[in-house]
Protein backbone atom coordinates (compact mmCIF):
# COMPACT_ATOMS: atom_id res chain seq x y z
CA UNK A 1 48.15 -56.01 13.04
CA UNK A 2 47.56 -52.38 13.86
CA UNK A 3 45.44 -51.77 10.64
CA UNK A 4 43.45 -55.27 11.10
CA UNK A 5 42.38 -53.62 14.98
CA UNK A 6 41.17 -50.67 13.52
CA UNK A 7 39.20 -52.17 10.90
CA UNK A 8 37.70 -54.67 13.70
CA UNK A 9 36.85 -52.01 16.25
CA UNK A 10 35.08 -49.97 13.12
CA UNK A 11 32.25 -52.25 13.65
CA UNK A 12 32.36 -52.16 16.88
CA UNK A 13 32.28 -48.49 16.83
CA UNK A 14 29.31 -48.00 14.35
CA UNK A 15 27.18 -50.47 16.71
CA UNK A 16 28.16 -48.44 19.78
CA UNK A 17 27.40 -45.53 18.17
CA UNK A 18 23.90 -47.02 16.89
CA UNK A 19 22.84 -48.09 20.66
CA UNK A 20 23.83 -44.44 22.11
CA UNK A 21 21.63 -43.34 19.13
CA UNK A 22 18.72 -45.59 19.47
CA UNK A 23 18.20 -45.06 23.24
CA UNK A 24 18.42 -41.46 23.18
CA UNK A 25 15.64 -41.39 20.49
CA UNK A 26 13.67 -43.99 22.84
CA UNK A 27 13.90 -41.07 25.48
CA UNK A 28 13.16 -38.42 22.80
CA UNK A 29 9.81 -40.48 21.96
CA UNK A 30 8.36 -41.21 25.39
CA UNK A 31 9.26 -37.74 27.02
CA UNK A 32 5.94 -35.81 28.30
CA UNK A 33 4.84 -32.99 25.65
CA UNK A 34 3.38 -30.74 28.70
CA UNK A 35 2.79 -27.23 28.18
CA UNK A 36 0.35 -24.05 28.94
CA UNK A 37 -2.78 -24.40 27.07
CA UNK A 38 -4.87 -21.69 28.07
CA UNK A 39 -8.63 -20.71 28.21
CA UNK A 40 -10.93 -21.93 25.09
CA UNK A 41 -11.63 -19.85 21.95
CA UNK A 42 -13.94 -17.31 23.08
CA UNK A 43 -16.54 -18.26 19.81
CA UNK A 44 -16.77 -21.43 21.55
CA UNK A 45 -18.31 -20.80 24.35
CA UNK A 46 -16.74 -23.41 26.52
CA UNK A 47 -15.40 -23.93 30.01
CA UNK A 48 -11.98 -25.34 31.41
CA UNK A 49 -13.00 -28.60 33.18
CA UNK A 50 -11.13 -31.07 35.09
CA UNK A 51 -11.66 -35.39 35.25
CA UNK A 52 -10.26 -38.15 35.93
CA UNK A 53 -9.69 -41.53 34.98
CA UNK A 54 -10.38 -44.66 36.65
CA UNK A 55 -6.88 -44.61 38.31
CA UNK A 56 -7.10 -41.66 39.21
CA UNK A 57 -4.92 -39.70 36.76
CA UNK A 58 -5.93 -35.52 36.45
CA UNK A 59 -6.98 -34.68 32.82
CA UNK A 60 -7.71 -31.35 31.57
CA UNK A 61 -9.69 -29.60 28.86
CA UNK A 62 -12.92 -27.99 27.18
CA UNK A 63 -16.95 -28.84 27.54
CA UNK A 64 -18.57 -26.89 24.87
CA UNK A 65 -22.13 -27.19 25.71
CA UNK A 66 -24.72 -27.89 22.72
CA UNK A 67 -28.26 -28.93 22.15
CA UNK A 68 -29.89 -31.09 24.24
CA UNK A 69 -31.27 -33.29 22.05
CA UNK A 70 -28.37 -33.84 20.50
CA UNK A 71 -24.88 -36.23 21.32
CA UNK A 72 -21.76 -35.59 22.60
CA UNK A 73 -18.58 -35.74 20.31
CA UNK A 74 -15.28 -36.41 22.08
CA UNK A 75 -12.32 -35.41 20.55
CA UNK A 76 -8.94 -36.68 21.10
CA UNK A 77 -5.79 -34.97 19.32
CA UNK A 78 -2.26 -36.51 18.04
CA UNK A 79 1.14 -37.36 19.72
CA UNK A 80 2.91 -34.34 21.07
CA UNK A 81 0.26 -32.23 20.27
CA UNK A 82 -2.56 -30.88 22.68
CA UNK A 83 -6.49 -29.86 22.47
CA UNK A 84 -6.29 -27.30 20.57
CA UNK A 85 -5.01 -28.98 17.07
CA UNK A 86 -9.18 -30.01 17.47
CA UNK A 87 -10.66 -26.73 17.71
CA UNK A 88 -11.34 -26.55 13.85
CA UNK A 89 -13.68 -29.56 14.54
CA UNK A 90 -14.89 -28.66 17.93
CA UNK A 91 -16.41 -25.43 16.06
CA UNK A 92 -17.85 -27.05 13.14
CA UNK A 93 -19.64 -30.00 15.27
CA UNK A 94 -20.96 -27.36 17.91
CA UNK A 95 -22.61 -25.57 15.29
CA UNK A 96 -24.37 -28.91 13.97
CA UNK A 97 -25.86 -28.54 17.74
CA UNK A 98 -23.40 -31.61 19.13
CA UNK A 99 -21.87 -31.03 22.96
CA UNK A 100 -18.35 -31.23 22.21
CA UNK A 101 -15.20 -32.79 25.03
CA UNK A 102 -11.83 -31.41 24.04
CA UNK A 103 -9.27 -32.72 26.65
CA UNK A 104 -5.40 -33.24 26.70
CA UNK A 105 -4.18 -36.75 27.01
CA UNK A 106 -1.99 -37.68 29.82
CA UNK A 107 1.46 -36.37 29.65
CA UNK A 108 0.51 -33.86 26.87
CA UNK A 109 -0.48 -30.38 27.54
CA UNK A 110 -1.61 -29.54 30.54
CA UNK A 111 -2.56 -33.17 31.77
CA UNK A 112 0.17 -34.33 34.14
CA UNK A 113 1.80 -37.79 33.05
CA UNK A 114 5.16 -39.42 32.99
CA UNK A 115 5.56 -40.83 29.79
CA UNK A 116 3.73 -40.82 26.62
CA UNK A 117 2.75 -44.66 25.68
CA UNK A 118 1.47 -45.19 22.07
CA UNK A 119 -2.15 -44.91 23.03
CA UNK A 120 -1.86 -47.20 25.72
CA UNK A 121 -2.37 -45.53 28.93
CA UNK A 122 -4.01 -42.49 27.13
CA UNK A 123 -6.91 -44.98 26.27
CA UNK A 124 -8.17 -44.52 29.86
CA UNK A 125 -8.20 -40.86 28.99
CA UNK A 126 -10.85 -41.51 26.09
CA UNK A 127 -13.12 -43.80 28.17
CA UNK A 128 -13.18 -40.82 31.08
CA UNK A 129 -13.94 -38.52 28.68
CA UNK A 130 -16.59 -40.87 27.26
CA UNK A 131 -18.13 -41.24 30.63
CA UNK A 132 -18.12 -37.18 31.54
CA UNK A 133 -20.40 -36.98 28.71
CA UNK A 134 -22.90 -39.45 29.27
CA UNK A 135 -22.83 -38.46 33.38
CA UNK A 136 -23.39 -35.01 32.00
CA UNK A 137 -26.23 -35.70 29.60
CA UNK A 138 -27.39 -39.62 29.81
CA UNK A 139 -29.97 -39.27 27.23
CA UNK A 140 -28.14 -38.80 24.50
CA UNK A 141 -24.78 -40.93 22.84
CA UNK A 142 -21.60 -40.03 22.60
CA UNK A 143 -19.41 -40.03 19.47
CA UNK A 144 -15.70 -40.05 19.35
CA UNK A 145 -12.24 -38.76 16.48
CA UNK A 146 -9.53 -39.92 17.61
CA UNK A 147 -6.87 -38.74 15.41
CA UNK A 148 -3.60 -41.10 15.08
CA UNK A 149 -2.15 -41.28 18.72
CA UNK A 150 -5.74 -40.59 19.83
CA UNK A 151 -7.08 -42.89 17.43
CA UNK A 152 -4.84 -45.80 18.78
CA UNK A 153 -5.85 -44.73 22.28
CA UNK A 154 -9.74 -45.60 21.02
CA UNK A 155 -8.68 -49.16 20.29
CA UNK A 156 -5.87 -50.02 23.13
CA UNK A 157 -5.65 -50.95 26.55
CA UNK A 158 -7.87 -53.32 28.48
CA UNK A 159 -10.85 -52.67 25.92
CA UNK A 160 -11.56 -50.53 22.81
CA UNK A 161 -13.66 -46.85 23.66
CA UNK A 162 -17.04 -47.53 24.98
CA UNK A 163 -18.35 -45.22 22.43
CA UNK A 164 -21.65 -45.31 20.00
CA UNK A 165 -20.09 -44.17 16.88
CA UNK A 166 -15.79 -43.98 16.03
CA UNK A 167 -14.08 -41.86 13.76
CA UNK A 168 -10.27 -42.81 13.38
CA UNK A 169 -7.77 -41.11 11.19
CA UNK A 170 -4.59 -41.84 10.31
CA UNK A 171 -3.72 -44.23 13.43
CA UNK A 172 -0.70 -46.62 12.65
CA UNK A 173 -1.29 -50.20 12.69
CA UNK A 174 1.05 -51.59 15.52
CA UNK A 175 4.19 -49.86 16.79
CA UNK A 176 7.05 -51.59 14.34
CA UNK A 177 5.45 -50.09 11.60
CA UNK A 178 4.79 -46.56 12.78
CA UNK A 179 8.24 -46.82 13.79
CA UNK A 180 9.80 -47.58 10.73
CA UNK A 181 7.93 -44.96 8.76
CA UNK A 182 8.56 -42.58 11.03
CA UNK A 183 12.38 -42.96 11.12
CA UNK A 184 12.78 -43.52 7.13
CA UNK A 185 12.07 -40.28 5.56
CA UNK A 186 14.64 -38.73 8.19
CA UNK A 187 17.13 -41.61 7.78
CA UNK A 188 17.07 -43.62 5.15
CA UNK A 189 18.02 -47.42 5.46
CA UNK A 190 19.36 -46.27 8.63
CA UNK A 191 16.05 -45.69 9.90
CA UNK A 192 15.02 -49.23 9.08
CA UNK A 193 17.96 -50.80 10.94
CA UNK A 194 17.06 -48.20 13.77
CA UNK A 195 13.26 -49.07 14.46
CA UNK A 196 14.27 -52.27 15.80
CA UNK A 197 16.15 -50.71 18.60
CA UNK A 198 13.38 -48.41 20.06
CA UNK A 199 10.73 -51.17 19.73
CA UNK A 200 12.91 -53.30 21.89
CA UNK A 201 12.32 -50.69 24.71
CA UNK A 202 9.27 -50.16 24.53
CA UNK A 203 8.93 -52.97 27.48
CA UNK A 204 11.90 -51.93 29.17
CA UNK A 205 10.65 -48.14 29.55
CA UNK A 206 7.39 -48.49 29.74
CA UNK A 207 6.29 -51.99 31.11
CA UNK A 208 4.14 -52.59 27.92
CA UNK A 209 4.27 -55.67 26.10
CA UNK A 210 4.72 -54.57 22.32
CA UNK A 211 1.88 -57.03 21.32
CA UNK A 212 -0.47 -54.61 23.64
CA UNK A 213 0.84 -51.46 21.45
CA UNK A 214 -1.33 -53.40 18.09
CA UNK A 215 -4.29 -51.05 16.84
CA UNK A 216 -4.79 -53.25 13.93
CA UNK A 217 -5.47 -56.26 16.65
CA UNK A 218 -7.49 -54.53 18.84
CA UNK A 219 -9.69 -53.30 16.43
CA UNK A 220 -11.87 -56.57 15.88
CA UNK A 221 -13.39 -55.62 19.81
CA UNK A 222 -14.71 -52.64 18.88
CA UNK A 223 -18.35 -52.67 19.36
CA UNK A 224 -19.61 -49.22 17.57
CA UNK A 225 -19.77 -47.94 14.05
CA UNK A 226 -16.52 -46.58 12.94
CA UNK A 227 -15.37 -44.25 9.94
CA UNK A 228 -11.56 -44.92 9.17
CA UNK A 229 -10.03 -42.27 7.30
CA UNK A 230 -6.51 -42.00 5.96
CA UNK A 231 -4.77 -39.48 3.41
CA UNK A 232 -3.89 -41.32 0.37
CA UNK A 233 -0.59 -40.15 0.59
CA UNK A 234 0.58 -40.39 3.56
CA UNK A 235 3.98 -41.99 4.33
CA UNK A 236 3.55 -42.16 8.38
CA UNK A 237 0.29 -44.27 8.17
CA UNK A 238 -0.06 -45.82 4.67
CA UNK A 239 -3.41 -46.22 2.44
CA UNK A 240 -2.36 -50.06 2.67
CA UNK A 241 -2.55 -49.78 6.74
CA UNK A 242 -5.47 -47.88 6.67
CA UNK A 243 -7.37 -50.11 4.27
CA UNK A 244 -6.02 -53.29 6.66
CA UNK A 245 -7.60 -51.38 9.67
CA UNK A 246 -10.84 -50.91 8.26
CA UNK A 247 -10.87 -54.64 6.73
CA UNK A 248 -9.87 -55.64 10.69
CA UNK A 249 -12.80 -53.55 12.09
CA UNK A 250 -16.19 -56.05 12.35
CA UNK A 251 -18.67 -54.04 12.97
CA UNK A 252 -21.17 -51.33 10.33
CA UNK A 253 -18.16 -49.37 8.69
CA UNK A 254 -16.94 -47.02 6.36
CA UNK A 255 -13.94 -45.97 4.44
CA UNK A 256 -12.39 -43.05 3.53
CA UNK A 257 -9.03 -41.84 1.57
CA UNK A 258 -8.26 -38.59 1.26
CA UNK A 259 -7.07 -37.70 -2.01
CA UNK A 260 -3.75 -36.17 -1.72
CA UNK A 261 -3.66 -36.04 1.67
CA UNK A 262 -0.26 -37.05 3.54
CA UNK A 263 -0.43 -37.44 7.31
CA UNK A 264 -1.97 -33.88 8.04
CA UNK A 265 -4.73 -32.38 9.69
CA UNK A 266 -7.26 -33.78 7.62
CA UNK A 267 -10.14 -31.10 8.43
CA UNK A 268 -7.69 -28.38 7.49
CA UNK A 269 -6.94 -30.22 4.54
CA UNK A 270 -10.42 -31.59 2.68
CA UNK A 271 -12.54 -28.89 4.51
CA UNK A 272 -15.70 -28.92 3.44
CA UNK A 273 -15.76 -32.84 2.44
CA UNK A 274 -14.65 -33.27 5.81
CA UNK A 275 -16.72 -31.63 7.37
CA UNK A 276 -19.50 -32.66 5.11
CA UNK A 277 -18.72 -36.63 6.17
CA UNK A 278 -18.27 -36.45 9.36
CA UNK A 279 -21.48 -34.65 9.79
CA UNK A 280 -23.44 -37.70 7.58
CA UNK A 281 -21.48 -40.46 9.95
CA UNK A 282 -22.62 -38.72 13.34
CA UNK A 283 -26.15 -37.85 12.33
CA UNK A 284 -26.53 -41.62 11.18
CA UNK A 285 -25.27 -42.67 14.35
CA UNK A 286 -26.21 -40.48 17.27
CA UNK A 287 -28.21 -37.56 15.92
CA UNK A 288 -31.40 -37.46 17.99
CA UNK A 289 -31.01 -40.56 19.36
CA UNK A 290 -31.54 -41.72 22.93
CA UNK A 291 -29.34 -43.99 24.87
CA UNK A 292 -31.46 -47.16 25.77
């Protein structure tokens, strides 16, 4: 009878163990990523500024100025990361002559927030930033690259970015997925029992319905031309999930796999094809144009 209890409570024990383990991760996950950021690159030529959203909520970053008859390019960095993982862009578009917006999302950096949500709540950080630009300059459009968190935070919450042109990259397809791929190069099969677990909290910690945390859904409202890049070996965000985002998008598009490329920084990694692409997408789309 003894050895029959032990090998009952076994299970028991493993499952225990597998909560304890799941909702510390959920905790891990969600924690704020805030930390000093400092003044701009001194090439740059920018200025600390501070906005907020519609709600109220402080963000903080960089306004590069540029060449009045040119757009504005906002650009939105990853999870746990802050504004400067976008400098390498910011310097390449400011010498095409484009104002550039460098800010850190809410709860990352030095923008104050209590939890970090998938792109949900940080997409009122994108549509602030969208709107400093065109209060700054009104003339001209704004372009955004929203790399994955930020990309998600282009397409979620009440609407997609407000934005004339959209560059995504790497931005997971709805939260069981990016989930799952996350946790199964650490963990194994583990990791796909796991995922489960902290998708089942998402509600519970952050009042979101998991439906809301869907890129791939919300992607058929977006109303501007969009370039969807991926690396075409990436593990985090698939070539398959990439390819379904861009197939989900409805409006003028384009596609682009990095050869190579796992989920990286994809202008440190293609360079001068990056660079070289993103320049053609923006100049099609806002270069010299005037907001109607």
């Amino acid at each position: 009878m003894k050895r029959l209890g032990t090998i009952v409570a076994l299970p028991v024990v493993a499952l225990a163990g597998a909560v304890t383990v799941g909702l510390l991760a959920g905790s891990i996950l969600v924690a704020p990523a805030n930390h000093p950021v400092g003044l701009p690159p001194s090439d740059l030529a920018g200025r600390s500024i501070e906005f907020r959203t519609e709600t109220g909520d402080l963000l903080r970053g960089w306004f590069v100025q540029g060449d009045r008859d040119k757009g504005g390019i906002v650009l939105v960095h990853g999870i746990r990361s802050d504004r400067r993982s976008m400098i390498d862009r910011a310097r390449f578009l400011r010498a095409a002559g484009y104002s550039v917006l460098l800010f850190d999302l809410q709860a990352h950096g030095e923008s104050p927030g209590q939890h970090i949500t998938f792109g949900y709540q940080e997409s009122a950080g994108v549509e602030a930033a969208v709107r400093f630009l065109r209060d700054h300059d009104s003339r001209n459009r704004v372009g955004v690259i929203g790399c994955s968190l930020g990309g998600a935070a282009c397409l979620l919450g009440p609407r997609p970015v407000d934005a004339d042109a959209v560059i995504l990259e790497a931005v997971y397809p709805d939260i069981g997925h990016a989930t799952a791929h996350r946790l199964h190069p650490v963990l194994g099969p583990v990791g796909d029992w796991l995922a489960p677990l902290l998708t089942l909290q998402v509600k519970g910690r952050l009042g979101i319905p998991v439906g809301e945390l869907s890129p791939i859904e919300k992607i058929g409202h977006l109303r501007a031309p969009v370039l969807v890049i991926g690396g075409a070996e990436d593990h985090r965000t698939t070539p398959e999930e990439t390819r379904a985002l861009f197939a989900a998008a409805p409006c003028s598009k384009e596609l682009w796999l990095v050869p190579g490329a796992a989920h990286v920084d994809l202008c440190r990694y293609a360079g001068a094809d990056y660079r070289r692409r993103v320049l053609e997408f923006f100049n099609k789309h806002l270069d010299g144009q005037r907001a109607g």
